[in-house]
PDB file of N, CA and C in Angstrom:
ATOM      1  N   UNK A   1     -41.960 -94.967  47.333  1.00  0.00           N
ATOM      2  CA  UNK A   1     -42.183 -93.575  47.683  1.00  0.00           C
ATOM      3  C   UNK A   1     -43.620 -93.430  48.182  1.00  0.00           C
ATOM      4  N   UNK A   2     -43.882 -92.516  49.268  1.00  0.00           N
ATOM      5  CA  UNK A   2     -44.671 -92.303  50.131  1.00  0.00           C
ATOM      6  C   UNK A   2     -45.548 -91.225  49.896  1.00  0.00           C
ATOM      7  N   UNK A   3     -46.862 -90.635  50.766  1.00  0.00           N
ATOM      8  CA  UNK A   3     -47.215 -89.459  51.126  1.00  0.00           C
ATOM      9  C   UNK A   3     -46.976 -88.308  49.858  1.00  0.00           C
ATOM     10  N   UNK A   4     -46.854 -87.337  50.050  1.00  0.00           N
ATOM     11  CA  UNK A   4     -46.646 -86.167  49.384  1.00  0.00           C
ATOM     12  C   UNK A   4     -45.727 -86.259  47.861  1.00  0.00           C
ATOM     13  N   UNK A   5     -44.702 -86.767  48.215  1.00  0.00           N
ATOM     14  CA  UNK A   5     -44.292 -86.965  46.498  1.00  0.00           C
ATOM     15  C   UNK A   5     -44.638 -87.716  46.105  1.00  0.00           C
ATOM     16  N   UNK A   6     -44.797 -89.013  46.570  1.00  0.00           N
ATOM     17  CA  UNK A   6     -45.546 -89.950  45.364  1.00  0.00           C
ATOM     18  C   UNK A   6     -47.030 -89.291  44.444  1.00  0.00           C
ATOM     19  N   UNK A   7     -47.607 -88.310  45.641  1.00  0.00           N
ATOM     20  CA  UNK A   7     -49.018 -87.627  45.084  1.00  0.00           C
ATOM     21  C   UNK A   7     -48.103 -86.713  44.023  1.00  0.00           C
ATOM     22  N   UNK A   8     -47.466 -85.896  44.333  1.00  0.00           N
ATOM     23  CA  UNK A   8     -46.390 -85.105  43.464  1.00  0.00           C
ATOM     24  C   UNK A   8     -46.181 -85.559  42.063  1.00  0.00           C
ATOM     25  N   UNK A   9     -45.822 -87.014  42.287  1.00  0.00           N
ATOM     26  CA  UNK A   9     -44.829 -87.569  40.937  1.00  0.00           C
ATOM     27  C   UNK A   9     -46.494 -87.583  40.445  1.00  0.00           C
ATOM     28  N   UNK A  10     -47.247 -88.240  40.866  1.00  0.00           N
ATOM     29  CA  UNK A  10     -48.466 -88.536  39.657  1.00  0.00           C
ATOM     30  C   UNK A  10     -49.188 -87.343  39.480  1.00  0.00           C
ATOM     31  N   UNK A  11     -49.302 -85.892  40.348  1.00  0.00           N
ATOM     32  CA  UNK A  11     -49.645 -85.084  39.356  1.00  0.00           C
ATOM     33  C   UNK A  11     -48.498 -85.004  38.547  1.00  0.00           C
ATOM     34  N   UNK A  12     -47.388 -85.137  38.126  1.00  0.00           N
ATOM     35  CA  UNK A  12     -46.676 -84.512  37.504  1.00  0.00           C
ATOM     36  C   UNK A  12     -46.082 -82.745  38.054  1.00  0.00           C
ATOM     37  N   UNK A  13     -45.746 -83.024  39.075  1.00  0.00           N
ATOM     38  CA  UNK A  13     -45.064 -81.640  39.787  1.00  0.00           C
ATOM     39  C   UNK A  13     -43.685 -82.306  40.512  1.00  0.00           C
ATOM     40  N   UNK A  14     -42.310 -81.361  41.020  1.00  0.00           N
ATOM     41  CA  UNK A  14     -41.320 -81.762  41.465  1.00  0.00           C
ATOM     42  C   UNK A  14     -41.665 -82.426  42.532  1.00  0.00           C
ATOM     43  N   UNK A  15     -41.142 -83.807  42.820  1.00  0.00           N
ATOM     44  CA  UNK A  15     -40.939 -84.518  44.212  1.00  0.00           C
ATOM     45  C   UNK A  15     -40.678 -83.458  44.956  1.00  0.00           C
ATOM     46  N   UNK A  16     -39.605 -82.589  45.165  1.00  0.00           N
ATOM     47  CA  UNK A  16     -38.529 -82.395  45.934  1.00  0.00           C
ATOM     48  C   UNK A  16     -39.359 -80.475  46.126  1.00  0.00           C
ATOM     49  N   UNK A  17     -40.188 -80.575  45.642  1.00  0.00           N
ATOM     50  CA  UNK A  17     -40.743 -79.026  45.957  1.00  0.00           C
ATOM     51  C   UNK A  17     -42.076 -78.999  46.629  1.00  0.00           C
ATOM     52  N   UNK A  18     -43.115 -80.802  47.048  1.00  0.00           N
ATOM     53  CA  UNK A  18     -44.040 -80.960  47.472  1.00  0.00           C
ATOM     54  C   UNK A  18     -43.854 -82.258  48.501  1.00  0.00           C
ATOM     55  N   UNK A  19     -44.858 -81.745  49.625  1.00  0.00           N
ATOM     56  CA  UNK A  19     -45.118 -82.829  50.274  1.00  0.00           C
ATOM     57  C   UNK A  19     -46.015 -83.133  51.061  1.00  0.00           C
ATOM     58  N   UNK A  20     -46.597 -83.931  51.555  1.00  0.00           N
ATOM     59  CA  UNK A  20     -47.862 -84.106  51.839  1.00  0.00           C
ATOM     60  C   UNK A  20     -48.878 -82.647  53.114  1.00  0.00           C
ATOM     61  N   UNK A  21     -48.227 -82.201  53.702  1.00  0.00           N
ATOM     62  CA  UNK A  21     -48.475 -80.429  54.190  1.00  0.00           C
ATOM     63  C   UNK A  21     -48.642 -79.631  53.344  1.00  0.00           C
ATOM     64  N   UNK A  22     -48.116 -79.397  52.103  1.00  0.00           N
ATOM     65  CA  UNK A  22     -48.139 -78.794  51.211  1.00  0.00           C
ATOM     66  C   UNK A  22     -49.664 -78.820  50.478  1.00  0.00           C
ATOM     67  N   UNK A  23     -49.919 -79.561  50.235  1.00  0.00           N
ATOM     68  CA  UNK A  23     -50.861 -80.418  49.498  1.00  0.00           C
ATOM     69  C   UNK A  23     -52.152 -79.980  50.547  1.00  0.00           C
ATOM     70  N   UNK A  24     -52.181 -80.128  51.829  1.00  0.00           N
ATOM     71  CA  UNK A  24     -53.141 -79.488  52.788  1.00  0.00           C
ATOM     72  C   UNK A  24     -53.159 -78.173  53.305  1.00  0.00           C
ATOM     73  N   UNK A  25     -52.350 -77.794  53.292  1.00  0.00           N
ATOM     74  CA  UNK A  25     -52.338 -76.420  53.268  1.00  0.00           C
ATOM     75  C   UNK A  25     -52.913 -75.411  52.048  1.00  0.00           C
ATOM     76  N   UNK A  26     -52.705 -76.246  50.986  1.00  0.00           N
ATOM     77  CA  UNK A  26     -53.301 -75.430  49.625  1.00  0.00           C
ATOM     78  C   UNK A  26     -54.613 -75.858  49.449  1.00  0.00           C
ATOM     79  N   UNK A  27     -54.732 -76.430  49.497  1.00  0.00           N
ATOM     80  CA  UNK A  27     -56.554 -77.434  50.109  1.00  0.00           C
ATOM     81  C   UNK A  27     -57.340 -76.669  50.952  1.00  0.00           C
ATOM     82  N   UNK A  28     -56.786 -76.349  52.156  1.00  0.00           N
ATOM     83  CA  UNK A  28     -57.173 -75.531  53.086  1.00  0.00           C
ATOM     84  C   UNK A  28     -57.647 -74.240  52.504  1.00  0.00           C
ATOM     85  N   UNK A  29     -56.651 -73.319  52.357  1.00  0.00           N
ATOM     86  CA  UNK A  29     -56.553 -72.089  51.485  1.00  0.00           C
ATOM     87  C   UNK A  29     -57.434 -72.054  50.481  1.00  0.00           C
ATOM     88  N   UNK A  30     -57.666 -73.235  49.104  1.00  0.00           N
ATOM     89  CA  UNK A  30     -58.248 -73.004  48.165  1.00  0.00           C
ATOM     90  C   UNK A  30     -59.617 -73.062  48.534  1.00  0.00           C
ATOM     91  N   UNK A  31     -60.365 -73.538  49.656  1.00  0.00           N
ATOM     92  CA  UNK A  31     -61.330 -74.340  50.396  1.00  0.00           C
ATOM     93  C   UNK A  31     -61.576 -73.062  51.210  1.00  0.00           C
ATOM     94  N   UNK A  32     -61.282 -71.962  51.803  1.00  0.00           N
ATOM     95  CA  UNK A  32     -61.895 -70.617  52.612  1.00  0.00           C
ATOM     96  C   UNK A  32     -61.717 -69.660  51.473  1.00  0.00           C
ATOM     97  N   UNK A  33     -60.943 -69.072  50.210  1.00  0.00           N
ATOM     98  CA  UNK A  33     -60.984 -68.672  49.437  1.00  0.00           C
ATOM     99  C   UNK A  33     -62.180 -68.709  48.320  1.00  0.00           C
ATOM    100  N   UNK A  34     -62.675 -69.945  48.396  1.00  0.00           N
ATOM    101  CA  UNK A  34     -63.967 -70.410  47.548  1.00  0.00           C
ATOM    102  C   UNK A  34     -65.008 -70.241  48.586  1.00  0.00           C
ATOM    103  N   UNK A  35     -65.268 -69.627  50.053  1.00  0.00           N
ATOM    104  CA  UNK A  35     -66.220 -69.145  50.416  1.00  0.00           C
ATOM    105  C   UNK A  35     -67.024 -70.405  51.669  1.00  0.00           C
ATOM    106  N   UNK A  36     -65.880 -71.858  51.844  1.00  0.00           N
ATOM    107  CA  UNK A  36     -66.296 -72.359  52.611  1.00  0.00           C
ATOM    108  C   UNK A  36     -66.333 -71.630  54.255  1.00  0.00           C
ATOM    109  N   UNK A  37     -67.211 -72.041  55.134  1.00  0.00           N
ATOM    110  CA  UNK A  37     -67.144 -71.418  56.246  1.00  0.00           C
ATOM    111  C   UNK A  37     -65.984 -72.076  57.020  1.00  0.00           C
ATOM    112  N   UNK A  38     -64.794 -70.970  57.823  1.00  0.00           N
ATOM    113  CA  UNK A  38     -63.896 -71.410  58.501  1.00  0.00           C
ATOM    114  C   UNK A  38     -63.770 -72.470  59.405  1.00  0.00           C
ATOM    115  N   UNK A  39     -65.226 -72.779  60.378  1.00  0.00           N
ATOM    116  CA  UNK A  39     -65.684 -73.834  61.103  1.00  0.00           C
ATOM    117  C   UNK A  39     -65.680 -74.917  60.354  1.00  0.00           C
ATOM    118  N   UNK A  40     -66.357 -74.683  59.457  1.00  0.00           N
ATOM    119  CA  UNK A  40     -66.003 -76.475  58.467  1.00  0.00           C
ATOM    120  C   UNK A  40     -64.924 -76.827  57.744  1.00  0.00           C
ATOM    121  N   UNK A  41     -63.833 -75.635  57.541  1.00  0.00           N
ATOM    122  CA  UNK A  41     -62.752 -76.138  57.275  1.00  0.00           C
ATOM    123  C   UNK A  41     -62.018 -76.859  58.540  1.00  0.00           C
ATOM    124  N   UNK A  42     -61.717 -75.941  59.338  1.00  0.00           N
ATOM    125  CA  UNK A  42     -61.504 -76.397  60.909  1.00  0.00           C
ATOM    126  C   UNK A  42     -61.775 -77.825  61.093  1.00  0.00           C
ATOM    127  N   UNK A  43     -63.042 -78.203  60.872  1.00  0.00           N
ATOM    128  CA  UNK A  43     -63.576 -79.295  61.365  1.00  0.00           C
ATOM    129  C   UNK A  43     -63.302 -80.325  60.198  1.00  0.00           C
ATOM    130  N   UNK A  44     -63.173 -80.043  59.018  1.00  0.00           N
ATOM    131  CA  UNK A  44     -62.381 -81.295  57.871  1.00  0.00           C
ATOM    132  C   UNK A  44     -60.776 -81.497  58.164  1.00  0.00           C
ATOM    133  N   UNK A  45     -60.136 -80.477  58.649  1.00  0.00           N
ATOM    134  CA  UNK A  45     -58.815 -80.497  58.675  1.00  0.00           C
ATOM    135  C   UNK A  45     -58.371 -81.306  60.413  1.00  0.00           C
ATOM    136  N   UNK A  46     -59.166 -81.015  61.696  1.00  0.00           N
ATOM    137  CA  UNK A  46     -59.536 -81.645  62.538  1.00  0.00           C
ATOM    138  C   UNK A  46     -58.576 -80.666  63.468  1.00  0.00           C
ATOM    139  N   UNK A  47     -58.398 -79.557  63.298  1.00  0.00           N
ATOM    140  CA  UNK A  47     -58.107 -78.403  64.024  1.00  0.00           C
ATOM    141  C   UNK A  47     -58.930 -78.256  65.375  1.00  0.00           C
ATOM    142  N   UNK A  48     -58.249 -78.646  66.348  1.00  0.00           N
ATOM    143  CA  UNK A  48     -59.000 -77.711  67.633  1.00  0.00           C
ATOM    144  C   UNK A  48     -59.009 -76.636  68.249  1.00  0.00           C
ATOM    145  N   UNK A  49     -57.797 -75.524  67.677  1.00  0.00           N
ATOM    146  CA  UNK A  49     -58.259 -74.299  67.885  1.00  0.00           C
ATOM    147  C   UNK A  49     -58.584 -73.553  66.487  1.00  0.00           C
ATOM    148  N   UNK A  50     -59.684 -72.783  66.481  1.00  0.00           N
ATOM    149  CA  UNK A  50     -59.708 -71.945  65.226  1.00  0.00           C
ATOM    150  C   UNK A  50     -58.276 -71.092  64.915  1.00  0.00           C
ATOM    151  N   UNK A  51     -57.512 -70.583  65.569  1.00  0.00           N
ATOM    152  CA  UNK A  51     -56.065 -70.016  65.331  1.00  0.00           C
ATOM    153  C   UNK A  51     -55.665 -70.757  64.468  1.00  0.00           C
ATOM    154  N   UNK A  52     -55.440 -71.898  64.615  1.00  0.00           N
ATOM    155  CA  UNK A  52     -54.375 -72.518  63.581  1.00  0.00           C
ATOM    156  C   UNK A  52     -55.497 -72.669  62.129  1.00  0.00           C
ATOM    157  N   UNK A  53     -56.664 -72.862  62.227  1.00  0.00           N
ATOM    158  CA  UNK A  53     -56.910 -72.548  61.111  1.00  0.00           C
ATOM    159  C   UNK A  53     -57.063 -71.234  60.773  1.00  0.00           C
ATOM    160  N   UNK A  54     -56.771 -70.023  60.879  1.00  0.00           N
ATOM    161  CA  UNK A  54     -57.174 -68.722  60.835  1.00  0.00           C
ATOM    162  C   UNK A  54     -55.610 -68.589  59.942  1.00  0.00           C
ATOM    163  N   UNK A  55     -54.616 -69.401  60.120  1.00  0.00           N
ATOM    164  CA  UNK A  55     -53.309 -69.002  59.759  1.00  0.00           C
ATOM    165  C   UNK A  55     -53.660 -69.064  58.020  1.00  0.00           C
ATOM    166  N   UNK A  56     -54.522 -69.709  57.110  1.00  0.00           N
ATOM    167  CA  UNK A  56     -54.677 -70.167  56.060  1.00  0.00           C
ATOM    168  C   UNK A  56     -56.193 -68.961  55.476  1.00  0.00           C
ATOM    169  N   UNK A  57     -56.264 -67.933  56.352  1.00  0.00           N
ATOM    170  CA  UNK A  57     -57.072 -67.045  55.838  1.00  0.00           C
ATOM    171  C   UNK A  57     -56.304 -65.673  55.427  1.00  0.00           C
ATOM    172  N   UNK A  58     -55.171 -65.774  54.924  1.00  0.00           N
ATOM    173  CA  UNK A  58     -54.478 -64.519  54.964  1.00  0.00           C
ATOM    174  C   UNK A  58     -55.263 -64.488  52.990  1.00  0.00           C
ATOM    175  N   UNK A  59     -55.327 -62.494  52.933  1.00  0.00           N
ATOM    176  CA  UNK A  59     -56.028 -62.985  51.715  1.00  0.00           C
ATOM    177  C   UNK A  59     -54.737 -62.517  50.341  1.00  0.00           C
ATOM    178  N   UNK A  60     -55.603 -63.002  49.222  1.00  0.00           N
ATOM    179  CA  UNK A  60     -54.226 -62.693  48.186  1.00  0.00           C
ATOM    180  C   UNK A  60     -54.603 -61.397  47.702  1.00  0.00           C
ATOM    181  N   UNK A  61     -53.790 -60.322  46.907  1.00  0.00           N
ATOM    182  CA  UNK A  61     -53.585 -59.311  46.391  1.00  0.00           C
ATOM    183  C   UNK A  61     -55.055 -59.045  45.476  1.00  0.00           C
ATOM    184  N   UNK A  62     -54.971 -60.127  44.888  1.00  0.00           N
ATOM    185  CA  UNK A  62     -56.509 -60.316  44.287  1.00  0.00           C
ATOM    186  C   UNK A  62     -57.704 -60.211  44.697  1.00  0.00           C
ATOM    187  N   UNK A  63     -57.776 -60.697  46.112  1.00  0.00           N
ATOM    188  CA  UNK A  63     -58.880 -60.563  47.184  1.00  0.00           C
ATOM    189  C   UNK A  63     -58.842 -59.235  47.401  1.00  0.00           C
ATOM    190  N   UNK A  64     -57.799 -58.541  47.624  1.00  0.00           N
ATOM    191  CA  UNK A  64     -57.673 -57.181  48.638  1.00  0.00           C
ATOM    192  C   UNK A  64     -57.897 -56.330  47.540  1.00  0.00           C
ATOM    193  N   UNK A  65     -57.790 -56.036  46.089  1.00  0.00           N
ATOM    194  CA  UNK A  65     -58.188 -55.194  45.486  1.00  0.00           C
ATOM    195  C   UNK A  65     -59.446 -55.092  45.276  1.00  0.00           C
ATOM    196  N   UNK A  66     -59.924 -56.399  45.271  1.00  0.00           N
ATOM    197  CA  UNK A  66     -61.364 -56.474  44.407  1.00  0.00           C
ATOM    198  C   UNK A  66     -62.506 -56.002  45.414  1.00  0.00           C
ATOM    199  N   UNK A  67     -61.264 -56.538  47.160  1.00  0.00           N
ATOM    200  CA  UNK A  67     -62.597 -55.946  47.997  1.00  0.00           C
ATOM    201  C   UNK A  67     -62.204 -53.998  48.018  1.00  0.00           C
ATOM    202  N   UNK A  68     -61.176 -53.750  47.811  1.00  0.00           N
ATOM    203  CA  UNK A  68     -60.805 -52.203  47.820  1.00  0.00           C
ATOM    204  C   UNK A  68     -61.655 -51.885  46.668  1.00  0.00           C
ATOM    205  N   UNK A  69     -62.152 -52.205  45.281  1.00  0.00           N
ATOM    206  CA  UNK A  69     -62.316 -51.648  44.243  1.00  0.00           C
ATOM    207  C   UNK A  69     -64.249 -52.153  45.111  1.00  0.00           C
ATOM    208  N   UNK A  70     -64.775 -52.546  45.649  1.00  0.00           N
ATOM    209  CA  UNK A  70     -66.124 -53.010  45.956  1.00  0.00           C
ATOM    210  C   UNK A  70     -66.688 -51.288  47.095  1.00  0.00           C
ATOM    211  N   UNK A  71     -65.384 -50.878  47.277  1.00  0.00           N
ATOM    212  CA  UNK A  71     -65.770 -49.711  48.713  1.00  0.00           C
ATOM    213  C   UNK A  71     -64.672 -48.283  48.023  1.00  0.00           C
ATOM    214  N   UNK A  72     -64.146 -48.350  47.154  1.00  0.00           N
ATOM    215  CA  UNK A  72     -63.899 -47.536  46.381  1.00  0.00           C
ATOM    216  C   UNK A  72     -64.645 -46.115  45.617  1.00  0.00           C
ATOM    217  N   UNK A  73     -64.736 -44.763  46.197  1.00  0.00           N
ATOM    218  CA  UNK A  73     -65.346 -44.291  45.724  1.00  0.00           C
ATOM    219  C   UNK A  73     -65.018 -43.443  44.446  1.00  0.00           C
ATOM    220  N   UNK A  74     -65.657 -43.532  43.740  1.00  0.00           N
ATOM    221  CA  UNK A  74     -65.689 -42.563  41.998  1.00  0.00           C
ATOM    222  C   UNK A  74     -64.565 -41.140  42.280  1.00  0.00           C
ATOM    223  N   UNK A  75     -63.388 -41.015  41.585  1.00  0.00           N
ATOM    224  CA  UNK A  75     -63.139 -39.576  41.280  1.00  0.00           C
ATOM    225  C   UNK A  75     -63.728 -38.726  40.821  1.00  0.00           C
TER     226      UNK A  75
END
């Protein structure tokens, strides 16, 4: 076994629910979420248009409140 599930089986997660995209894509995501700049993700992942990395900046529910509760004004 290859690529993505073999990484799978040794974390201990389903073969059959991971695979090696998976694994970079959440890399990606966890990697602009922690505040790296999009250009250097771009450029680790070896993206030549910023679009396709821009697809991995969508933000989570968590992001969007905390920036709503940052511009939120007092009742």
């Amino acid at each position: 076994m290859t690529g993505g599930k073999a990484v799978a089986m040794r974390a201990d997660l389903n073969p059959d629910h991971w695979y090696l995209h998976r694994f970079r894509d959440t890399a990606a995501t966890r990697w602009l979420r922690a505040g790296i700049d999009v250009r250097t993700v771009q450029s680790w992942l070896g993206h030549e248009s910023l679009e396709t990395t821009q697809k991995y900046l969508e933000p989570s529910k968590e992001q969007q409140n905390a920036s709503f509760a940052r511009i939120a004004l007092p009742l």
